[in-house]
Every structure is written in structure tokens, then in C-alpha cells.
C-alpha atoms as a PDB file:
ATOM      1  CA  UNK A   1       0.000   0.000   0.000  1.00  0.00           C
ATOM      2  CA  UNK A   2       1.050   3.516  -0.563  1.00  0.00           C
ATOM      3  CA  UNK A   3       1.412   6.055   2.113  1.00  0.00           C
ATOM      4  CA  UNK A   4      -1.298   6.432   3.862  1.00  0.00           C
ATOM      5  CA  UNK A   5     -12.627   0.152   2.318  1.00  0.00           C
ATOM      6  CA  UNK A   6     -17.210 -10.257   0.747  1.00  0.00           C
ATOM      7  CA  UNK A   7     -16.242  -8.137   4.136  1.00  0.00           C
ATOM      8  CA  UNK A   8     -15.155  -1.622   3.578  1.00  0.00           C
ATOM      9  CA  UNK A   9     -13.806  -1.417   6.299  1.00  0.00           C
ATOM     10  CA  UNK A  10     -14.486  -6.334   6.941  1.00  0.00           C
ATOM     11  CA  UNK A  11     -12.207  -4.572   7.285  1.00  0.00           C
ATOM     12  CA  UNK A  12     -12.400   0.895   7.505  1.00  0.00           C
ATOM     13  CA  UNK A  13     -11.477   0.636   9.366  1.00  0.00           C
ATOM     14  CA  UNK A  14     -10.272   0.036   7.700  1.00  0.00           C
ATOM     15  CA  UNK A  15     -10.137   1.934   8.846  1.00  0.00           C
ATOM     16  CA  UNK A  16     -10.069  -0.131  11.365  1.00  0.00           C
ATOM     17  CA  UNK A  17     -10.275   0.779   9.187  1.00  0.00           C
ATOM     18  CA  UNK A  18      -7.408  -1.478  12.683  1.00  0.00           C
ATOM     19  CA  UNK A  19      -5.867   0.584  15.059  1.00  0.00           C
ATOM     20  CA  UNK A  20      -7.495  -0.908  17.862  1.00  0.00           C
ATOM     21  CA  UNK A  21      -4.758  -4.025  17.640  1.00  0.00           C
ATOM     22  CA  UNK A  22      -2.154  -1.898  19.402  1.00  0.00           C
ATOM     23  CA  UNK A  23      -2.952  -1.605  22.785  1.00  0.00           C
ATOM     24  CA  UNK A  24      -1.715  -5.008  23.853  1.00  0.00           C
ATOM     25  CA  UNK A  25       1.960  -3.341  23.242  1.00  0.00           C
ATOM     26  CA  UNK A  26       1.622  -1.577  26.867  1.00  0.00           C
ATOM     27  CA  UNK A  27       1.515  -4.441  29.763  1.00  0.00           C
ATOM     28  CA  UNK A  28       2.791  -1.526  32.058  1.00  0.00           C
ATOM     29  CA  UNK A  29       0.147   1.034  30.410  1.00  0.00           C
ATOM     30  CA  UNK A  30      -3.302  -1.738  31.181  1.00  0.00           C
ATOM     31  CA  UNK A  31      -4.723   0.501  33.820  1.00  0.00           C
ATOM     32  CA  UNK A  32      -8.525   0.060  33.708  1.00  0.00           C
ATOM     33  CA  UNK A  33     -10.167   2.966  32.538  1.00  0.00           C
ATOM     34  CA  UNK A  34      -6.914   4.333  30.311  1.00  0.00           C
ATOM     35  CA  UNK A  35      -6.955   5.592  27.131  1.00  0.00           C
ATOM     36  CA  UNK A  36      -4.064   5.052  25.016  1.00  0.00           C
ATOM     37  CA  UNK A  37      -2.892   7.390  22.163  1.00  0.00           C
ATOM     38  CA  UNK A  38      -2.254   6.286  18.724  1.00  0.00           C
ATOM     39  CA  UNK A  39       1.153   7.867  16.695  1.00  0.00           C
ATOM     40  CA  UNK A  40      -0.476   9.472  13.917  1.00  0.00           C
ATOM     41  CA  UNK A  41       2.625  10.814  12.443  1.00  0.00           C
ATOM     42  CA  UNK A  42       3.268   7.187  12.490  1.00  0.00           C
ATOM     43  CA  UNK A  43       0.586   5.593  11.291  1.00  0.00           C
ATOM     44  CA  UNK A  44      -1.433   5.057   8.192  1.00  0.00           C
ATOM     45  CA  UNK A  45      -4.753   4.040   7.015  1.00  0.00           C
ATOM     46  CA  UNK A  46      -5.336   3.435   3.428  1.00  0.00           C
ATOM     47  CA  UNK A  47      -7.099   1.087   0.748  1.00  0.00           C
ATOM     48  CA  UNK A  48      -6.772  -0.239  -2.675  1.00  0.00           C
ATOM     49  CA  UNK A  49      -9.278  -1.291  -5.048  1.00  0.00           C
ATOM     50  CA  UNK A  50      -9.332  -1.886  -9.063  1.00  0.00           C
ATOM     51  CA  UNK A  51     -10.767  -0.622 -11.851  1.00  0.00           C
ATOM     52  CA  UNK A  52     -13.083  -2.544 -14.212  1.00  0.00           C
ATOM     53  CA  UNK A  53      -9.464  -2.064 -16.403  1.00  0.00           C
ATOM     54  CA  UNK A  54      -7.145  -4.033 -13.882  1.00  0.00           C
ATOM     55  CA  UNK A  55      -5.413  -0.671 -12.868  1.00  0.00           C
ATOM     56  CA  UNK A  56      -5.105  -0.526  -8.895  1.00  0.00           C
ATOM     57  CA  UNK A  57      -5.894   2.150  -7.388  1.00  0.00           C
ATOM     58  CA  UNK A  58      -3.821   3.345  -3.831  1.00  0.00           C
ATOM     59  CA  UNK A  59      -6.095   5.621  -1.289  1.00  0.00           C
ATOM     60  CA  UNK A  60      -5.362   6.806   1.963  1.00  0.00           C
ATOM     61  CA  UNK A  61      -6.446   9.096   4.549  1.00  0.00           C
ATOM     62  CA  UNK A  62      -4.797  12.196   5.516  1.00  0.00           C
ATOM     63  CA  UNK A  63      -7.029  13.102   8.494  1.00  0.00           C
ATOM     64  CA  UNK A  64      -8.229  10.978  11.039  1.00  0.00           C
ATOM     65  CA  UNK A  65      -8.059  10.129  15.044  1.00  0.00           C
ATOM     66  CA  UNK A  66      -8.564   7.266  17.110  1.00  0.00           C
ATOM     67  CA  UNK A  67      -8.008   5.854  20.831  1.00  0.00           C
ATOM     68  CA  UNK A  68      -7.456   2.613  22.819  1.00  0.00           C
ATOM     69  CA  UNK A  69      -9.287   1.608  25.718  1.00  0.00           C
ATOM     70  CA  UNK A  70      -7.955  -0.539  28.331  1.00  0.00           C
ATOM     71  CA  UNK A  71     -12.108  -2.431  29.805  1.00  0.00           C
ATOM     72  CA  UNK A  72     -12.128  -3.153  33.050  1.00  0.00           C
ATOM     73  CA  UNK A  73     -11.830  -7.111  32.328  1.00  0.00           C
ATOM     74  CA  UNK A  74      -8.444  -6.357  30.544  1.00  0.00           C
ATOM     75  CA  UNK A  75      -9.612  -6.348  27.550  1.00  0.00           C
ATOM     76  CA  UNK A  76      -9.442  -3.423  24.770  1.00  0.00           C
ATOM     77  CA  UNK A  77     -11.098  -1.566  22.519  1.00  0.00           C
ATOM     78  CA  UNK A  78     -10.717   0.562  19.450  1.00  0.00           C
ATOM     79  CA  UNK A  79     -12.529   3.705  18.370  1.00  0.00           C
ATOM     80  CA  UNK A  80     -11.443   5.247  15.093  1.00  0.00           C
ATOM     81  CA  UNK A  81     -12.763   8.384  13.525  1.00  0.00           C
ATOM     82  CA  UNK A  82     -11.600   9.183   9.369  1.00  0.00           C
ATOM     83  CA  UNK A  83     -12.568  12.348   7.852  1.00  0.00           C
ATOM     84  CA  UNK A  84     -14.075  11.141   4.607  1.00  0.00           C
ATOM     85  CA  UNK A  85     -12.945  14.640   2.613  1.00  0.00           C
ATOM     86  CA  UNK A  86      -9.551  13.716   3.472  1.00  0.00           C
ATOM     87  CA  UNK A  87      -9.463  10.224   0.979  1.00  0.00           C
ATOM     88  CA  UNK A  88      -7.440  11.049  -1.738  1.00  0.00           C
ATOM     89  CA  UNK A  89      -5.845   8.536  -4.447  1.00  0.00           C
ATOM     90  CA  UNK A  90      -2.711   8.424  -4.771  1.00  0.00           C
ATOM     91  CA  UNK A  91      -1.579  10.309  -7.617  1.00  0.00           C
ATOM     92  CA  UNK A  92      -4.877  11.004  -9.621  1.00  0.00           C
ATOM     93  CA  UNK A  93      -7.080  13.962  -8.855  1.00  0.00           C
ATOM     94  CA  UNK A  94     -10.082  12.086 -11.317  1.00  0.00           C
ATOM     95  CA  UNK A  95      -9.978   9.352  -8.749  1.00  0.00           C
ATOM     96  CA  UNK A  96     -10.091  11.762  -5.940  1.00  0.00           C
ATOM     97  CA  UNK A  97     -12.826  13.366  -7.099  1.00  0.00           C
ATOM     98  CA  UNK A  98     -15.123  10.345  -7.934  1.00  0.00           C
ATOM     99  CA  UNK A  99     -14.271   8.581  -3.885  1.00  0.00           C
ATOM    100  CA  UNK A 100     -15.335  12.180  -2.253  1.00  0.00           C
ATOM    101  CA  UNK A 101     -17.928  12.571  -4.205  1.00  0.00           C
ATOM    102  CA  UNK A 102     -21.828  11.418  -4.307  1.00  0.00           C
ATOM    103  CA  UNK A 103     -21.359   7.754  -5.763  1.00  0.00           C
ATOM    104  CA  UNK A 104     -18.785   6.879  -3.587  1.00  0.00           C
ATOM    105  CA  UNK A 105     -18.083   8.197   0.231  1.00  0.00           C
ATOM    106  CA  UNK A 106     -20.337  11.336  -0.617  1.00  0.00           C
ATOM    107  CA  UNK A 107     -18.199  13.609   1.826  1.00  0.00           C
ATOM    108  CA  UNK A 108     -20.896  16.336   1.359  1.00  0.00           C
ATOM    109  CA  UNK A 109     -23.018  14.668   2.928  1.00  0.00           C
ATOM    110  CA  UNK A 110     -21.220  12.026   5.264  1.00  0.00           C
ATOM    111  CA  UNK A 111     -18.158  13.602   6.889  1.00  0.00           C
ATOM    112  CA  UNK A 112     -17.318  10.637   8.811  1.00  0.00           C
ATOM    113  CA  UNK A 113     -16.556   7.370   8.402  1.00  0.00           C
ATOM    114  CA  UNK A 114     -16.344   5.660  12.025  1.00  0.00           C
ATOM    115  CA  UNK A 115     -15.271   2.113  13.421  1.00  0.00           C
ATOM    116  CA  UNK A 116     -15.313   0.957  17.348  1.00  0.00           C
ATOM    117  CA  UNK A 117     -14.333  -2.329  17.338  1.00  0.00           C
ATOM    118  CA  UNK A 118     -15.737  -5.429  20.159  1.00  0.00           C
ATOM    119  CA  UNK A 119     -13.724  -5.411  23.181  1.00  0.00           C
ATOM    120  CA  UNK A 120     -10.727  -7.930  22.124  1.00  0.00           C
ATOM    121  CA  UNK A 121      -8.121 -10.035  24.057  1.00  0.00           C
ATOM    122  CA  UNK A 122      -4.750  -8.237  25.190  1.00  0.00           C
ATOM    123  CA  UNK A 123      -3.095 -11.003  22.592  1.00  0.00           C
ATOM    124  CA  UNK A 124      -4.324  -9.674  19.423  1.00  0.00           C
ATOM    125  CA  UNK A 125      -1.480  -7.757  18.313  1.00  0.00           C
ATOM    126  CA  UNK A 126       1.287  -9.918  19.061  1.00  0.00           C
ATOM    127  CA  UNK A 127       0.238 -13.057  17.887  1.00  0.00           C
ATOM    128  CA  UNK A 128      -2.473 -11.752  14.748  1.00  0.00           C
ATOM    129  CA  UNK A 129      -6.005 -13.110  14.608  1.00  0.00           C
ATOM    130  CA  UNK A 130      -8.999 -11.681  13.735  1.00  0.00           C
ATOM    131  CA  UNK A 131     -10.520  -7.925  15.465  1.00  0.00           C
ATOM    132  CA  UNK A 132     -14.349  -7.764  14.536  1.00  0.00           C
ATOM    133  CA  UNK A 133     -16.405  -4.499  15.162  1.00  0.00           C
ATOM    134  CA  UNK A 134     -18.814  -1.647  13.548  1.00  0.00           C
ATOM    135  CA  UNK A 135     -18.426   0.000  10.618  1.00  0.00           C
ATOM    136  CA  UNK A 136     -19.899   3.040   9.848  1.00  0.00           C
ATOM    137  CA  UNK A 137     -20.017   4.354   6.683  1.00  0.00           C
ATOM    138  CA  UNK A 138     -22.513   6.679   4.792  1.00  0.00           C
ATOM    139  CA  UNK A 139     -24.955   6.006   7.557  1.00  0.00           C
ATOM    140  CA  UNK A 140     -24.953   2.230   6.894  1.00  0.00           C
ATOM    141  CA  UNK A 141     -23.188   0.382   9.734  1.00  0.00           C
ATOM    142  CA  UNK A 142     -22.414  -3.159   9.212  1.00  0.00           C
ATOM    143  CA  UNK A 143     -20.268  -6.031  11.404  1.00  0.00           C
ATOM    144  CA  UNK A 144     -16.528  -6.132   9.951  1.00  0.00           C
ATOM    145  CA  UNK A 145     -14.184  -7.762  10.430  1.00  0.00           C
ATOM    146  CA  UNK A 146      -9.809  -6.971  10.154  1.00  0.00           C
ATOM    147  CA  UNK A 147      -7.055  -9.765   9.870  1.00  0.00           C
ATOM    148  CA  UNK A 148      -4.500  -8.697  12.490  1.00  0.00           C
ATOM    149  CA  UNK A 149      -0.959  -9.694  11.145  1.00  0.00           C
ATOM    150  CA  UNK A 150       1.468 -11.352  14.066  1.00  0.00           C
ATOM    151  CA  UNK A 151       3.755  -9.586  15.249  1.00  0.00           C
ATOM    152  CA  UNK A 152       7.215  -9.256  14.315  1.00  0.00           C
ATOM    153  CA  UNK A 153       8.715  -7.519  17.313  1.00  0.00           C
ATOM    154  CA  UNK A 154       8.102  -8.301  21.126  1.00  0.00           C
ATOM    155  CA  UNK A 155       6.484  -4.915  21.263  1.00  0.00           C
ATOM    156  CA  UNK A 156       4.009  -4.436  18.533  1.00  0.00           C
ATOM    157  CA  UNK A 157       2.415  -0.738  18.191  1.00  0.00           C
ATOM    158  CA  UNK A 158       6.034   0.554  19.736  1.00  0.00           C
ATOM    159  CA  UNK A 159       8.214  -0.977  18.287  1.00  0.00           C
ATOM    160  CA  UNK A 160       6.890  -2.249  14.808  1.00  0.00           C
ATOM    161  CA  UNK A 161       3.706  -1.437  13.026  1.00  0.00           C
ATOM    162  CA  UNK A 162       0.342  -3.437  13.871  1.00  0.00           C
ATOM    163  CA  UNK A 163      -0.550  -4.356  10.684  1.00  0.00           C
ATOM    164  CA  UNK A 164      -4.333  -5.110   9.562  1.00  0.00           C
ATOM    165  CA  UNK A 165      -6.875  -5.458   6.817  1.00  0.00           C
ATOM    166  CA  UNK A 166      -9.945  -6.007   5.686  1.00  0.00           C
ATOM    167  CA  UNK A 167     -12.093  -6.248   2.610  1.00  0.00           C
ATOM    168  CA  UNK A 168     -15.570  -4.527   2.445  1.00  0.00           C
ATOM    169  CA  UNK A 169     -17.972  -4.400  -0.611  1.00  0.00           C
ATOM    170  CA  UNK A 170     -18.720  -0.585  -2.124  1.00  0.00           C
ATOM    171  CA  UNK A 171     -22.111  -2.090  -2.670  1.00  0.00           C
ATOM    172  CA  UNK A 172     -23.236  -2.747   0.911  1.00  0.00           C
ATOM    173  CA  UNK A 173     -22.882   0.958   2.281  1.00  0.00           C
ATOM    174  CA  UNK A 174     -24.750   2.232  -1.068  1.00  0.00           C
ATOM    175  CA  UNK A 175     -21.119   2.696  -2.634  1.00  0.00           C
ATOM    176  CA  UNK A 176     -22.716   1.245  -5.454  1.00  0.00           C
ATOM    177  CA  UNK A 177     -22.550   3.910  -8.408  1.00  0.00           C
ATOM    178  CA  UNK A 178     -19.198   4.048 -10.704  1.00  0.00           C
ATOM    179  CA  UNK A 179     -19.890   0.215 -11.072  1.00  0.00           C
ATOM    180  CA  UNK A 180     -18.528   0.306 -14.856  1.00  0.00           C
ATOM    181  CA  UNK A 181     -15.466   1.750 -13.678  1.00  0.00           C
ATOM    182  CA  UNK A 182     -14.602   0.628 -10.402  1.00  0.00           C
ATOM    183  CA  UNK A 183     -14.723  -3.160  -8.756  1.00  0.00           C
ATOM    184  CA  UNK A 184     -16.671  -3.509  -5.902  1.00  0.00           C
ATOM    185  CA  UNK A 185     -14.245  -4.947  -3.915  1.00  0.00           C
ATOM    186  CA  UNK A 186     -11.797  -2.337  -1.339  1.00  0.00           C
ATOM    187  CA  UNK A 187      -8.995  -3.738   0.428  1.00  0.00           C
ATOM    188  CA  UNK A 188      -8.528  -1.872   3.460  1.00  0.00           C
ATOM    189  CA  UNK A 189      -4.860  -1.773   5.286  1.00  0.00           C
ATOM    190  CA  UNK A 190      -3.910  -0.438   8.726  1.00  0.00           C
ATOM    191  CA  UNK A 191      -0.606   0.111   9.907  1.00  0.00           C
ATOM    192  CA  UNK A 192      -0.545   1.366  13.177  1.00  0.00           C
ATOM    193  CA  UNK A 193       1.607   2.748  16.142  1.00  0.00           C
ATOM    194  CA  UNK A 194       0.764   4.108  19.511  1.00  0.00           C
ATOM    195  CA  UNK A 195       2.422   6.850  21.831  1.00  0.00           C
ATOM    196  CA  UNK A 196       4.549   5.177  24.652  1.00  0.00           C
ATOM    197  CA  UNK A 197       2.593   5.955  28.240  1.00  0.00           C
ATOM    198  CA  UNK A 198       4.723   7.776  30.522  1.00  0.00           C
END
């Protein structure tokens, strides 16, 4: 994927999207109640999808915020918040203008696109699995879900990305114009990091 929606956001998102995934990186920072800070210099949402051509397409999301909660039971969860009229693709301002506008995310009229995942074992991150959750996308919210990628360091979100993604049909969140142009299929990816607690 490029710097930086089957299953948008199955995914955003993606997104989703997956940002929640990092919060298992803090043993010391699992204080019930705490909310944990995601790098967003550091991080990146974005998505690919094809045209009806074969040409991929590379998105990604300038603006966006999120958090991780640390539940009372130990478990987390992930809240993510993407300002839709910050998608851009990569290197085409056509492409940009057809995802903002009505057919696609419609940033007019839906500002947001929004995922808060289901509370998830402190485990995720480090050894991959699946994080399911809400999507919310042009006021259609549907179950997703995001393949978490195991780890590759002992202290994923700090010390390597958290890696995730997800693939969501354009069709189920009434994404469903530019169908002789684009596939319905979007591949969501997540690469996240958190801030360190101190």
C-alpha cells in the first residue's frame, strides 16, 4: 500500500479501518479505565481497489483520530474516527474526485466514516487473529471484520507497526454507483503505532 474500504472497512477501518490491535503493546500502560494514544505521524490508514481495467488504485487518509481503551476485564477496545474529505488517491485527482464525491463516500453529505471495534483479548497484536467491530459508513453500519498480522517484534504498536486489513464491498454501504469503472471490492490496510505511556 502507498502512504497512507465479501467483508469496507471487513475490514475501515479500515479503517479499522485497525488501530485498535495496538494496545496489547503496553503491559505496564493496562490501567482500567486508560486511554491510550495512537502515533499518527506514524501511522497510516489506506485502501486499494481496481478498476473494471485491472489498474489498482492506492487511497489513503490524511485526516483521522482514534483511541485505545484498556475495559475493566483487561480487555481493549478501538474507536477510530476518518474524515471522509480527506481520501485522496494516490496520484490522480479524477480518482479523488469520484471517492469524495456522491457515488462513492459522498463527503458532502457524510463527513465521517467511524469504526469501534468489540472489546478484544490483550493477545491480538502480538500473535495476529482476527478484530471484529462496527463499521460506519454513509450512515450504513455493518459487522466487519480486520485480519490482524502477528507480530514481528516483542512490542508491537512501539516498536513495529500493527498491521491489519480487511475487505468490504462498495455495494453494501450504497457505494454502489461508478460500477462500470470501479470493482466492488476495497482492500482496506492499517498500519498502526501508539504513543509510549509515561
Amino acid at each position: 500500500m502507498s502512504h497512507a474500504a465479501s467483508s469496507v472497512l471487513r475490514t475501515l477501518a479500515g479503517l479499522c479501518l485497525s488501530a485498535a490491535c495496538v494496545a496489547p503493546a503496553f503491559a505496564s500502560a493496562d490501567v482500567p479505565g486508560q486511554t491510550l494514544a495512537m502515533d499518527l505521524k506514524r501511522s497510516e490508514i489506506g485502501f486499494s481497489l481496481k478498476t473494471r481495467w485491472g489498474q489498482q488504485l492506492e487511497g489513503r487518509f490524511d485526516d483521522w483520530r482514534g483511541d485505545i481503551t484498556v475495559l475493566a476485564d483487561g480487555r481493549h477496545q478501538v474507536r477510530l474516527i476518518l474524515d471522509a474529505e480527506s481520501v485522496e488517491i494516490i496520484d490522480s485527482r479524477a480518482y479523488t474526485r469520484i471517492t469524495r464525491g456522491p457515488g462513492v463516500f459522498d463527503v458532502a453529505r457524510y463527513p465521517e466514516i467511524r469504526f469501534v471495534s468489540d472489546p478484544f483479548p490483550a493477545t491480538l497484536a502480538h500473535d495476529g487473529g482476527e478484530m471484529t467491530g462496527i463499521l460506519s459508513i454513509r450512515g450504513v453500519q455493518r459487522r466487519e471484520t480486520f485480519r490482524i498480522t502477528p507480530s514481528e517484534c516483542a512490542r508491537p504498536g512501539l516498536d513495529c507497526d500493527v498491521i491489519g486489513e480487511g475487505d468490504v464491498r462498495r455495494s453494501q454501504y450504497a457505494m454502489d454507483r461508478w460500477g462500470y469503472a470501479l470493482a466492488d471490492q476495497v482492500r482496506f490496510t492499517l498500519r498502526i503505532r501508539a504513543l509510549e505511556s509515561r
